[in-house]
N, C-alpha and C. Protein backbone atom coordinates (compact mmCIF):
# COMPACT_ATOMS: atom_id res chain seq x y z
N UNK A 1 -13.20 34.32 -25.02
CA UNK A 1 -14.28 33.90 -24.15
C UNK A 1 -14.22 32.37 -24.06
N UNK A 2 -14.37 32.17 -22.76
CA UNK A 2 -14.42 30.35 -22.64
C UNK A 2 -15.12 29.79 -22.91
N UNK A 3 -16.53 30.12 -22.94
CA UNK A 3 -17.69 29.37 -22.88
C UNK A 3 -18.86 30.83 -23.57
N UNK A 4 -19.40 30.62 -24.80
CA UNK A 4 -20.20 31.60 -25.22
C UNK A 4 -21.71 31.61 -24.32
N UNK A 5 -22.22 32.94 -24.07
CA UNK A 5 -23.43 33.09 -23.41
C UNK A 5 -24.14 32.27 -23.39
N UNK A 6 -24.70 31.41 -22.95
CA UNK A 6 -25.90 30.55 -23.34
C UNK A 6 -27.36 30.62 -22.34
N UNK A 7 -28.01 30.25 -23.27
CA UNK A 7 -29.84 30.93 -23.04
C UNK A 7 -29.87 29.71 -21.79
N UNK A 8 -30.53 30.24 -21.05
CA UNK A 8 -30.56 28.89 -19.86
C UNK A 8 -31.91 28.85 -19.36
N UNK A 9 -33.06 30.36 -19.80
CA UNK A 9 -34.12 29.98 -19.19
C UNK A 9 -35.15 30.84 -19.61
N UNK A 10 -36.41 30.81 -19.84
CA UNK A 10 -37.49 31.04 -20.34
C UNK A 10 -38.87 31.74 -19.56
N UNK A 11 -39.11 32.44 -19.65
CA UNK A 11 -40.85 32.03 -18.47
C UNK A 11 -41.81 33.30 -19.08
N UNK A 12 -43.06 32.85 -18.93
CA UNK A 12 -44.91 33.21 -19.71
C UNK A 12 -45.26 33.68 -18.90
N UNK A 13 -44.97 35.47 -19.00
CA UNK A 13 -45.69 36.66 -18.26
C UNK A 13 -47.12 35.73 -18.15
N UNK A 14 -48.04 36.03 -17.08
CA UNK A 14 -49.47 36.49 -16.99
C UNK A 14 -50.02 36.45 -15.37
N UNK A 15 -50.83 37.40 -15.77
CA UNK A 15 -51.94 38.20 -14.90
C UNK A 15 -52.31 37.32 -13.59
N UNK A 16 -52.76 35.69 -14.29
CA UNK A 16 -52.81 35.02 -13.36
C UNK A 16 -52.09 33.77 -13.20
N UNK A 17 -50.82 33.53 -12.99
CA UNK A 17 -49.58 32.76 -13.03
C UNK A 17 -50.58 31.07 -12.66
N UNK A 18 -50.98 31.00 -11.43
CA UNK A 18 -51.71 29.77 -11.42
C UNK A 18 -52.96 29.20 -12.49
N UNK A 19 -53.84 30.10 -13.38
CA UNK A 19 -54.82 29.33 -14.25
C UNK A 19 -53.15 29.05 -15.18
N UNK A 20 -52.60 30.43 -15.70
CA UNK A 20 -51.13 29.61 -16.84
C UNK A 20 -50.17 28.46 -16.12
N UNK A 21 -50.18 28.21 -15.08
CA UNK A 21 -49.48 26.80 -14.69
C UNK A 21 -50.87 25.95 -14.62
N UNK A 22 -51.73 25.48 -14.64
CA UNK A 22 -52.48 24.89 -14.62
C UNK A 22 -53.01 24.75 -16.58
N UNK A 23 -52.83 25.67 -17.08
CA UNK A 23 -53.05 25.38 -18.67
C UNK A 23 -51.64 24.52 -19.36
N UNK A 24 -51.05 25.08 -18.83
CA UNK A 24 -49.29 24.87 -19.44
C UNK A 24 -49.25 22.90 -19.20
N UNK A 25 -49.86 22.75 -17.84
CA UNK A 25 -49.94 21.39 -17.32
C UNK A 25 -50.82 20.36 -18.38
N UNK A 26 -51.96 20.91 -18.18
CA UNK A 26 -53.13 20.34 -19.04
C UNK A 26 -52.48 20.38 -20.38
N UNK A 27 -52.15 21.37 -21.58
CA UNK A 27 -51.81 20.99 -22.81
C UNK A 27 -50.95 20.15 -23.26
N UNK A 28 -49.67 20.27 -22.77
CA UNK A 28 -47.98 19.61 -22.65
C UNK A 28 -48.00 18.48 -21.44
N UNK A 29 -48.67 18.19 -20.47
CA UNK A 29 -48.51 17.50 -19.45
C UNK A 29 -47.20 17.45 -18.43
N UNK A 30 -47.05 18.29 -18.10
CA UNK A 30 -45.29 19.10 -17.99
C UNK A 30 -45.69 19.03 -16.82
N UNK A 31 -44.92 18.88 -15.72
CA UNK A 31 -44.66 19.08 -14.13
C UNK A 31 -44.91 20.63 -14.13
N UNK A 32 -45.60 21.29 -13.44
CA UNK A 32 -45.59 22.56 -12.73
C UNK A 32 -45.67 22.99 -11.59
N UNK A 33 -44.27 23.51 -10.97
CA UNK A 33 -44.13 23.53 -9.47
C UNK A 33 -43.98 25.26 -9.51
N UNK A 34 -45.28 25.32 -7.86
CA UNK A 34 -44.96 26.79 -7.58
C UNK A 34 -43.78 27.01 -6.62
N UNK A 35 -43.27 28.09 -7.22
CA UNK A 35 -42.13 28.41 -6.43
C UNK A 35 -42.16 29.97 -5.83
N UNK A 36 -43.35 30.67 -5.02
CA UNK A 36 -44.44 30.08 -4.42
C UNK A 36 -45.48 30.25 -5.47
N UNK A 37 -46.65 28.83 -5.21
CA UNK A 37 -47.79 29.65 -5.87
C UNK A 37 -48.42 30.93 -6.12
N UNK A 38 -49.15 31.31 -7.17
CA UNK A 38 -49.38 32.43 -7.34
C UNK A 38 -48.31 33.28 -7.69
N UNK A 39 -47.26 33.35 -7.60
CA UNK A 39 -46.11 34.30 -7.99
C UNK A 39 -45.25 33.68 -9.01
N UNK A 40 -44.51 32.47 -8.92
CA UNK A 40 -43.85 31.74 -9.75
C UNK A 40 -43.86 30.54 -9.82
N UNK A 41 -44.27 29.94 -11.12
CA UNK A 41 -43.97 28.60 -11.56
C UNK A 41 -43.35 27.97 -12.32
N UNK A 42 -42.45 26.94 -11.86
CA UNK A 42 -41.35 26.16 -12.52
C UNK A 42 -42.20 24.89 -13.36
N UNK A 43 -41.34 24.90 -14.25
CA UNK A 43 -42.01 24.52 -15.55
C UNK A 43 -40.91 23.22 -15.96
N UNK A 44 -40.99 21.84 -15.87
CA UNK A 44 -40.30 20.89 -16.10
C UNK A 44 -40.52 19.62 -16.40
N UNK A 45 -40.71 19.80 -18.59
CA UNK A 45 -40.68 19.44 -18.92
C UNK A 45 -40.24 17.62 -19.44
N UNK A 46 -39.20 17.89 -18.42
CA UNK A 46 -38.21 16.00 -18.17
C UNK A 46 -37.86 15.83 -19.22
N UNK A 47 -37.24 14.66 -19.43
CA UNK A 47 -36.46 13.83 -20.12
C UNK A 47 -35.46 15.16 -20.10
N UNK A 48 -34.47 14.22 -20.69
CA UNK A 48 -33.08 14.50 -21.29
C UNK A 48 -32.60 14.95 -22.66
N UNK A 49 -31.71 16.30 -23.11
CA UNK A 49 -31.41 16.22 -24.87
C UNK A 49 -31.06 14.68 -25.16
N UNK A 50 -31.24 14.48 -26.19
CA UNK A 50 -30.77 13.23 -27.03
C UNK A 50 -29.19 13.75 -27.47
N UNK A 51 -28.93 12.58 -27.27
CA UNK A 51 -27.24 12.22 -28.01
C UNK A 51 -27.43 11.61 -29.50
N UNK A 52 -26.53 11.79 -30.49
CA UNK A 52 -26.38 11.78 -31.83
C UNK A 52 -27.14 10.28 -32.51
N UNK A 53 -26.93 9.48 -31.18
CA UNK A 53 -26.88 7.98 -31.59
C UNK A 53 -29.01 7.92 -30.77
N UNK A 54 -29.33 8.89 -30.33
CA UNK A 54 -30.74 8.76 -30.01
C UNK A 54 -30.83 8.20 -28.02
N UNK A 55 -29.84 7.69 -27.45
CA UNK A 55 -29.52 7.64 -25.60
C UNK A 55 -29.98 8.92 -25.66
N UNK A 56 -30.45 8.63 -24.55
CA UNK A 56 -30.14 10.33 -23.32
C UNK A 56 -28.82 10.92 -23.23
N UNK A 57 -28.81 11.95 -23.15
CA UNK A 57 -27.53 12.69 -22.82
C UNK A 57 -27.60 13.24 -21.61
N UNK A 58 -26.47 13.64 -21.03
CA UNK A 58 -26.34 13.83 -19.55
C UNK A 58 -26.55 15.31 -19.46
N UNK A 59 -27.54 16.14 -20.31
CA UNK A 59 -27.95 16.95 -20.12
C UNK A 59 -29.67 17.55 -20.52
N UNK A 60 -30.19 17.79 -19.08
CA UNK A 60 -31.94 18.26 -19.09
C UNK A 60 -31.96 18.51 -19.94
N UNK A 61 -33.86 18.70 -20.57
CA UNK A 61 -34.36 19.53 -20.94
C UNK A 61 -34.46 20.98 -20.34
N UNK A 62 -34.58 21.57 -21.41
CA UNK A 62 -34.26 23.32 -20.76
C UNK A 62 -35.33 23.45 -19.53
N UNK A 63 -35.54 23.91 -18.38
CA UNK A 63 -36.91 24.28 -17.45
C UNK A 63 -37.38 25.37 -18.09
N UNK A 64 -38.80 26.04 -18.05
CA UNK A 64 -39.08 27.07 -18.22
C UNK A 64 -39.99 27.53 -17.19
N UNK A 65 -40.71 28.87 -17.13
CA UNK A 65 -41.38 29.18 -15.54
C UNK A 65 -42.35 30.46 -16.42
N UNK A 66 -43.71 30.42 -15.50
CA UNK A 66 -44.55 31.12 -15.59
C UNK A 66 -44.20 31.91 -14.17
N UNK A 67 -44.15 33.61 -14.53
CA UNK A 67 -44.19 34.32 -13.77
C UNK A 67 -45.08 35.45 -13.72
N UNK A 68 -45.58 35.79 -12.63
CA UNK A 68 -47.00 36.48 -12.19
C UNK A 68 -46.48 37.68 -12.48
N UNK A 69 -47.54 38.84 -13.78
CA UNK A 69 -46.42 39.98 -14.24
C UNK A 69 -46.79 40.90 -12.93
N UNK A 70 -47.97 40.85 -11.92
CA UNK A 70 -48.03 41.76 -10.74
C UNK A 70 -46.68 41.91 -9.79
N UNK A 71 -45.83 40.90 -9.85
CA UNK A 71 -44.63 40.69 -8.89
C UNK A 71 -43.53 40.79 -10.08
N UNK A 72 -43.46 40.13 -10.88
CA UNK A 72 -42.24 39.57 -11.87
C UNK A 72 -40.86 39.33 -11.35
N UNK A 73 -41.00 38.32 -10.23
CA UNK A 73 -39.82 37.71 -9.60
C UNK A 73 -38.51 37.62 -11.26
N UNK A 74 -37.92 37.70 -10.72
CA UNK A 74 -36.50 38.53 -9.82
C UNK A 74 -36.59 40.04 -10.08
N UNK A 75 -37.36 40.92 -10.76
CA UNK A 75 -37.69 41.64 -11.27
C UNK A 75 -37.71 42.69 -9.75
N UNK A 76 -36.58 43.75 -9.20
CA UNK A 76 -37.27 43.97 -7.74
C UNK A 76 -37.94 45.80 -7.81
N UNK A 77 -38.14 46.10 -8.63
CA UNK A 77 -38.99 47.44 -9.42
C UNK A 77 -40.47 47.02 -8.68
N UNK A 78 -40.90 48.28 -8.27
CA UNK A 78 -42.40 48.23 -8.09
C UNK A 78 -43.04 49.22 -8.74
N UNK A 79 -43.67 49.19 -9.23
CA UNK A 79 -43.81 48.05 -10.82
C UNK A 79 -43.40 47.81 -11.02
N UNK A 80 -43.05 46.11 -11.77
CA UNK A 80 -42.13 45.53 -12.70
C UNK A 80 -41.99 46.62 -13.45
N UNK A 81 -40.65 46.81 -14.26
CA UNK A 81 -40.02 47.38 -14.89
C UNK A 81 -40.51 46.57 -16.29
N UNK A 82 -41.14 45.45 -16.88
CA UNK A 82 -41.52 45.17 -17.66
C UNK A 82 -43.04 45.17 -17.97
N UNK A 83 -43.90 46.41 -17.06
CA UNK A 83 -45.49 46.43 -16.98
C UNK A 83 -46.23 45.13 -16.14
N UNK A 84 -47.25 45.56 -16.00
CA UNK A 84 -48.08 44.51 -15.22
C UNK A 84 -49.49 44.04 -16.22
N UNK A 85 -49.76 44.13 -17.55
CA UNK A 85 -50.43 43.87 -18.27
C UNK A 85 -49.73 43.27 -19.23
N UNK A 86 -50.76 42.80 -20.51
CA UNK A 86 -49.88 41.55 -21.68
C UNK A 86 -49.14 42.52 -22.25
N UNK A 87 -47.91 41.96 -22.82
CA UNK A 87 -47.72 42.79 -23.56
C UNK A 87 -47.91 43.10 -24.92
N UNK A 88 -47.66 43.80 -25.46
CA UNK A 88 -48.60 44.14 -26.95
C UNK A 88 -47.11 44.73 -28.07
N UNK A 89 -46.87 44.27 -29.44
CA UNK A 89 -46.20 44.20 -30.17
C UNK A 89 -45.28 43.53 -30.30
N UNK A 90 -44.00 43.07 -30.72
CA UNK A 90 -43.85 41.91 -31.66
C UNK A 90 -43.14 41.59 -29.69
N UNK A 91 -42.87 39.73 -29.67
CA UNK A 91 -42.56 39.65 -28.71
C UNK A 91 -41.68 38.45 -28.79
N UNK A 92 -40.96 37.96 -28.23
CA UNK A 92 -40.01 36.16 -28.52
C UNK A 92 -41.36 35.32 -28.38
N UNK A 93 -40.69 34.55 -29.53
CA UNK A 93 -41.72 33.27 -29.46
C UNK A 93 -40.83 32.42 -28.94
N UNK A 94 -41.79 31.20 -28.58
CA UNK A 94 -41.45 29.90 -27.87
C UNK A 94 -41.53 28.39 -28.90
N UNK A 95 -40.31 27.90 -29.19
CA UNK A 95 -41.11 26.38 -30.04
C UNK A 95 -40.65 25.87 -29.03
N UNK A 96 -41.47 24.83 -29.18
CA UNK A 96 -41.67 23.40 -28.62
C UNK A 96 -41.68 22.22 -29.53
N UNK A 97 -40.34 21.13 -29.42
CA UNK A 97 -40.45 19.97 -29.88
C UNK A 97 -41.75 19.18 -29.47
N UNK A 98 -42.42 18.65 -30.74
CA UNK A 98 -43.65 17.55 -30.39
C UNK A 98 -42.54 16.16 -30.10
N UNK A 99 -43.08 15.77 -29.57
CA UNK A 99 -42.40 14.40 -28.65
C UNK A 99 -43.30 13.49 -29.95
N UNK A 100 -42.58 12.37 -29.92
CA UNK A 100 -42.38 10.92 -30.87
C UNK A 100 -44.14 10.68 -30.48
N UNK A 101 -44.54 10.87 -28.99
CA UNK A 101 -45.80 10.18 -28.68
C UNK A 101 -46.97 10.96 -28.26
N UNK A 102 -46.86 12.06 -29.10
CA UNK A 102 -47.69 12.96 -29.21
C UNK A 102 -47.87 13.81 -30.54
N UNK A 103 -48.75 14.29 -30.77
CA UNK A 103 -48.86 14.98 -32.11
C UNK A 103 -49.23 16.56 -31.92
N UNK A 104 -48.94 17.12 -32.92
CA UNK A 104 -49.63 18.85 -33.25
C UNK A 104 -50.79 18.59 -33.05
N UNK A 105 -51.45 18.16 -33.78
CA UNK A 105 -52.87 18.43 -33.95
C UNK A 105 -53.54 18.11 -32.50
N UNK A 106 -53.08 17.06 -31.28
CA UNK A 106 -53.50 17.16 -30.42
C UNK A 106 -53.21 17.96 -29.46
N UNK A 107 -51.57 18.41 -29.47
CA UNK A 107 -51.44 19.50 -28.77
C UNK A 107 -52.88 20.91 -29.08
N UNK A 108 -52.62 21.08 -30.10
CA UNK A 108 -53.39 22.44 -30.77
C UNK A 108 -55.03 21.80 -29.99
N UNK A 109 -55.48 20.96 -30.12
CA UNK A 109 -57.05 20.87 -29.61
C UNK A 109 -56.93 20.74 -28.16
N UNK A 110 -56.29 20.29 -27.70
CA UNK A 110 -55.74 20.19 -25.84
C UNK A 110 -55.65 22.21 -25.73
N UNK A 111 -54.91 23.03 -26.25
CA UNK A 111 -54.49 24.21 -26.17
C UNK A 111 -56.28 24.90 -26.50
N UNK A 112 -56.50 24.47 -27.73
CA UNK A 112 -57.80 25.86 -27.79
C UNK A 112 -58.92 24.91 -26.86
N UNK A 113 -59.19 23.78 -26.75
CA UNK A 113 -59.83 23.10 -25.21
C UNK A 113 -59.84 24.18 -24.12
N UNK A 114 -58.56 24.64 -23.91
CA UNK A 114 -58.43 25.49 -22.98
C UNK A 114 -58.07 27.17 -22.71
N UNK A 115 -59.06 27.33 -23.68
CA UNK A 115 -58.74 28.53 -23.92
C UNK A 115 -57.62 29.24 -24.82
N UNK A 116 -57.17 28.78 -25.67
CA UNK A 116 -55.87 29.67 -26.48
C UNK A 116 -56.46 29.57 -27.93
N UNK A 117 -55.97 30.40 -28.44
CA UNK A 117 -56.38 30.83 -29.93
C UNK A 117 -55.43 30.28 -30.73
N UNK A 118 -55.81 29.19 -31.79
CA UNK A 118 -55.37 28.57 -33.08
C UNK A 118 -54.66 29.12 -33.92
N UNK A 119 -53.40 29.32 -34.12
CA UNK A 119 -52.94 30.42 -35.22
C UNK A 119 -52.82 29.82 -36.78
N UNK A 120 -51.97 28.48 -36.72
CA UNK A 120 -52.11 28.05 -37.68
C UNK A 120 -51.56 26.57 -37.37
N UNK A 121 -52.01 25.78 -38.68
CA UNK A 121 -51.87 24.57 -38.42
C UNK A 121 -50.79 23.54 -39.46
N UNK A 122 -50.35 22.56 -39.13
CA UNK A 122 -49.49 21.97 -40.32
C UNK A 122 -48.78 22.28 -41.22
N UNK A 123 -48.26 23.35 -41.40
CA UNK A 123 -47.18 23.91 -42.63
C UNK A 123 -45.51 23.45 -42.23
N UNK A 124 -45.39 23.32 -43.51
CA UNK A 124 -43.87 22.71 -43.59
C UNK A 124 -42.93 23.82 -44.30
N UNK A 125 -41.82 23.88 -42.96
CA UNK A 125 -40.87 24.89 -43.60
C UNK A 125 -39.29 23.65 -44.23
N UNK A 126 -38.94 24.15 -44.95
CA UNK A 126 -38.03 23.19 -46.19
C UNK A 126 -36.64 23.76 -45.58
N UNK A 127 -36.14 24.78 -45.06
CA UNK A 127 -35.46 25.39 -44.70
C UNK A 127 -34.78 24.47 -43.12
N UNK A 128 -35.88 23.99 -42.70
CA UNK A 128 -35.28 23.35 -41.04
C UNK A 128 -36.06 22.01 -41.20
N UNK A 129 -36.61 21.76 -42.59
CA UNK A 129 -36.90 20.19 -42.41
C UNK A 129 -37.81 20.40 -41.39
N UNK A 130 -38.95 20.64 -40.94
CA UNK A 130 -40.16 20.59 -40.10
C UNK A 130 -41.36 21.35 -40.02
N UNK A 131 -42.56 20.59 -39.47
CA UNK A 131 -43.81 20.93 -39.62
C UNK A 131 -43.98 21.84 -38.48
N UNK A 132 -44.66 22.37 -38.71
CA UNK A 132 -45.12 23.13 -37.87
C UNK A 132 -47.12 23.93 -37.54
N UNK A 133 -46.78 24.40 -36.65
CA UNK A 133 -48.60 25.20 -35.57
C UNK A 133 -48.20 25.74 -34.85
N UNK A 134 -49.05 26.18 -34.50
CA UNK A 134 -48.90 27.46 -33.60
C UNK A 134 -50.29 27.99 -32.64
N UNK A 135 -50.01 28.09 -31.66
CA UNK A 135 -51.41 29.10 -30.61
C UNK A 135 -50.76 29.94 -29.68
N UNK A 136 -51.84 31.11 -29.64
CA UNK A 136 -51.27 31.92 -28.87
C UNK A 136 -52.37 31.68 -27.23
N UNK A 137 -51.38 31.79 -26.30
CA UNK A 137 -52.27 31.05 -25.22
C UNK A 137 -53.10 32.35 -24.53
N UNK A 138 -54.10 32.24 -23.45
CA UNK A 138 -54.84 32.90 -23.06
C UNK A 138 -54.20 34.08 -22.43
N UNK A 139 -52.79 33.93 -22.26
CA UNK A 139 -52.28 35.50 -21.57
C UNK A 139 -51.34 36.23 -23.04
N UNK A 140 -51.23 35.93 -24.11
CA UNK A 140 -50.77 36.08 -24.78
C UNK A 140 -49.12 35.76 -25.72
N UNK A 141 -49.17 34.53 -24.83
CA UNK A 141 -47.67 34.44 -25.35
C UNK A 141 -47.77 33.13 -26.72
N UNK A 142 -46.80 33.71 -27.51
CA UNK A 142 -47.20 32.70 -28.90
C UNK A 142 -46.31 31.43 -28.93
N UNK A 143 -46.74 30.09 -28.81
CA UNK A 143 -45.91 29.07 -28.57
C UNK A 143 -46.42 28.80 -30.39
N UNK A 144 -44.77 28.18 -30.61
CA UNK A 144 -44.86 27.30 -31.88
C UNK A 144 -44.70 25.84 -32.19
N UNK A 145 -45.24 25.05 -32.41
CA UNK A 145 -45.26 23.07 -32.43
C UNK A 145 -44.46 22.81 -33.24
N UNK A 146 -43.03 22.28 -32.88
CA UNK A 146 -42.01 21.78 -34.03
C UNK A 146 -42.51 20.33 -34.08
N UNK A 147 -42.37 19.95 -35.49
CA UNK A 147 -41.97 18.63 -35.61
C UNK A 147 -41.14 18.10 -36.33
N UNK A 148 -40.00 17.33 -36.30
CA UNK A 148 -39.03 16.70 -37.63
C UNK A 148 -39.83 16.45 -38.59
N UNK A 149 -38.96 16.92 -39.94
CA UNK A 149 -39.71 16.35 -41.30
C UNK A 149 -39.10 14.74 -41.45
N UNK A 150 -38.15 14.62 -40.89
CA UNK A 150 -37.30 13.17 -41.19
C UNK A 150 -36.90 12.97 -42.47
N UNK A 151 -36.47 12.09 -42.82
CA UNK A 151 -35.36 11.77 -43.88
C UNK A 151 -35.95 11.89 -45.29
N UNK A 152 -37.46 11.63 -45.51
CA UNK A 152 -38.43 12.13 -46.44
C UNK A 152 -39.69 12.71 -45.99
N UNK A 153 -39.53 13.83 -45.84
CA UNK A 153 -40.76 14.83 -45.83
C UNK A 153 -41.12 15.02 -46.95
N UNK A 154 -42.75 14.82 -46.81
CA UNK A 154 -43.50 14.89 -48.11
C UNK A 154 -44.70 15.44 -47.47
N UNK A 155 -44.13 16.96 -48.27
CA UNK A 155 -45.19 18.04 -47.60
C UNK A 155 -46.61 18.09 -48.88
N UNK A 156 -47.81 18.47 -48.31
CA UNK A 156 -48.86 18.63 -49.06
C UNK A 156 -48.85 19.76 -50.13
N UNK A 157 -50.01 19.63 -51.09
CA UNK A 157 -49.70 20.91 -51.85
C UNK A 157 -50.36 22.12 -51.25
N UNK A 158 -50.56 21.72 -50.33
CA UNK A 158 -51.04 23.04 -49.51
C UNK A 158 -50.18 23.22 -48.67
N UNK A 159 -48.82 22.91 -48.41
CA UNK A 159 -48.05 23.00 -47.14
C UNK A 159 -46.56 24.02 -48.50
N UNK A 160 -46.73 23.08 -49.60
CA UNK A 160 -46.05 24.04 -50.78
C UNK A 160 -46.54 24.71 -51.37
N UNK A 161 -47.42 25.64 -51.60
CA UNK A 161 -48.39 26.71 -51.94
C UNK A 161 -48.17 27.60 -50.78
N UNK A 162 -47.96 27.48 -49.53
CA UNK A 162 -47.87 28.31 -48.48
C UNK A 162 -46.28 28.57 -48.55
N UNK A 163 -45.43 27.65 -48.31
CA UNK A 163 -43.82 27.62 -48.86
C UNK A 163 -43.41 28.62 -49.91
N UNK A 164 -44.34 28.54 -50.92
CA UNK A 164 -43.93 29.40 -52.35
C UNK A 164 -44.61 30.71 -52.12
N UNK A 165 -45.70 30.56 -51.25
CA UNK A 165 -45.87 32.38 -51.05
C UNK A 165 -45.43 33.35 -50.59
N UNK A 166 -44.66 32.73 -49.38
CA UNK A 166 -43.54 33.45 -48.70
C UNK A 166 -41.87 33.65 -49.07
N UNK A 167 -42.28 33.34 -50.49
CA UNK A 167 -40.85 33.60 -51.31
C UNK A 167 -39.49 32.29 -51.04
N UNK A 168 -40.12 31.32 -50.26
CA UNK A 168 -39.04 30.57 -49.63
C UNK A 168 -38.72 29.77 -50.84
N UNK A 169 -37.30 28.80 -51.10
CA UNK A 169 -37.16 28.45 -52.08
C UNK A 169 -38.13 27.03 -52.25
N UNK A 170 -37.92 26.70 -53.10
CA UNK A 170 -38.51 25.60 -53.81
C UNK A 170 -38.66 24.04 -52.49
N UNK A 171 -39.99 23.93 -52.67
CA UNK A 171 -39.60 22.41 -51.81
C UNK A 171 -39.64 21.40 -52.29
N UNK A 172 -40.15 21.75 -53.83
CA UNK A 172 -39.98 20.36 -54.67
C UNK A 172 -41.90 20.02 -55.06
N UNK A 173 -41.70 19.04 -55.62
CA UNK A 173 -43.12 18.28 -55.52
C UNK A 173 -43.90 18.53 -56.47
């Protein structure tokens, strides 16, 4: 194989595609273009991956898109072939890098501001070096808040008490 599969795109079933492009906007401050309103929205985030040395690299951020589950463009089943209600049992989650000029904790109060439910807040996994939160938004899809631990992460004893309950190894401290 020349080139292995790669994931190229994302998008947040719900009921009503315009209040979720209009939330998605408000929490993250992300461009949201309908492609058409009401049915599908393109989701574009900006900037560029980083290169090793911290430049831009000559490649986007991934786009992602809210799609209306009544239609579920490209989806051409009537009914979507993936239901027209949330869906219910285990489902892909979504992380999201927190940007240098923004934080979790404001994402998370911008998100339940607007309706989404708090799942959890500030825990540090030792395993990928980063903090993390989580909300699940008003149509049900569960986004997770990455953040780098950086070169010394110095997690709380409540961030290692949660670490050690889930059997993960040792984070020190």
């Amino acid at each position: 194989m020349a080139q292995p599969n790669t994931l190229i795109f994302v998008d947040f079933p719900s009921p009503d595609a315009a209040a979720a492009a209009r939330f998605y906007a408000e929490v993250f401050g992300w461009v949201v273009e309908g492609r058409p309103d009401d049915v599908f929205y393109r989701i574009v985030p900006g900037g560029f991956f980083p290169n090793p040395d911290g430049s831009d690299s000559e490649v986007g951020n991934l786009h992602m898109g809210i799609f209306s589950t009544a239609l579920a463009p490209p989806d051409p089943n009537d009914p979507p072939a993936g239901g027209t209600t949330t869906p219910t049992g285990p489902a892909p989650r979504i992380y999201i890098l927190v940007s240098d000029d923004d934080s979790e904790a404001a994402i998370l109060e911008r998100a339940e501001r607007n309706g989404a439910t708090v799942l959890w807040r500030d825990l540090y996994w030792k395993e990928f070096n980063g903090y993390h939160g989580a909300f699940r938004d008003p149509w049900g899809s569960l986004v997770i808040l990455w953040s780098k631990g950086g070169d010394a992460p110095a997690p709380t004893a409540e961030q290692i008490a949660w670490h050690r309950s889930k059997g993960y190894p040792d984070v020190g401290a």
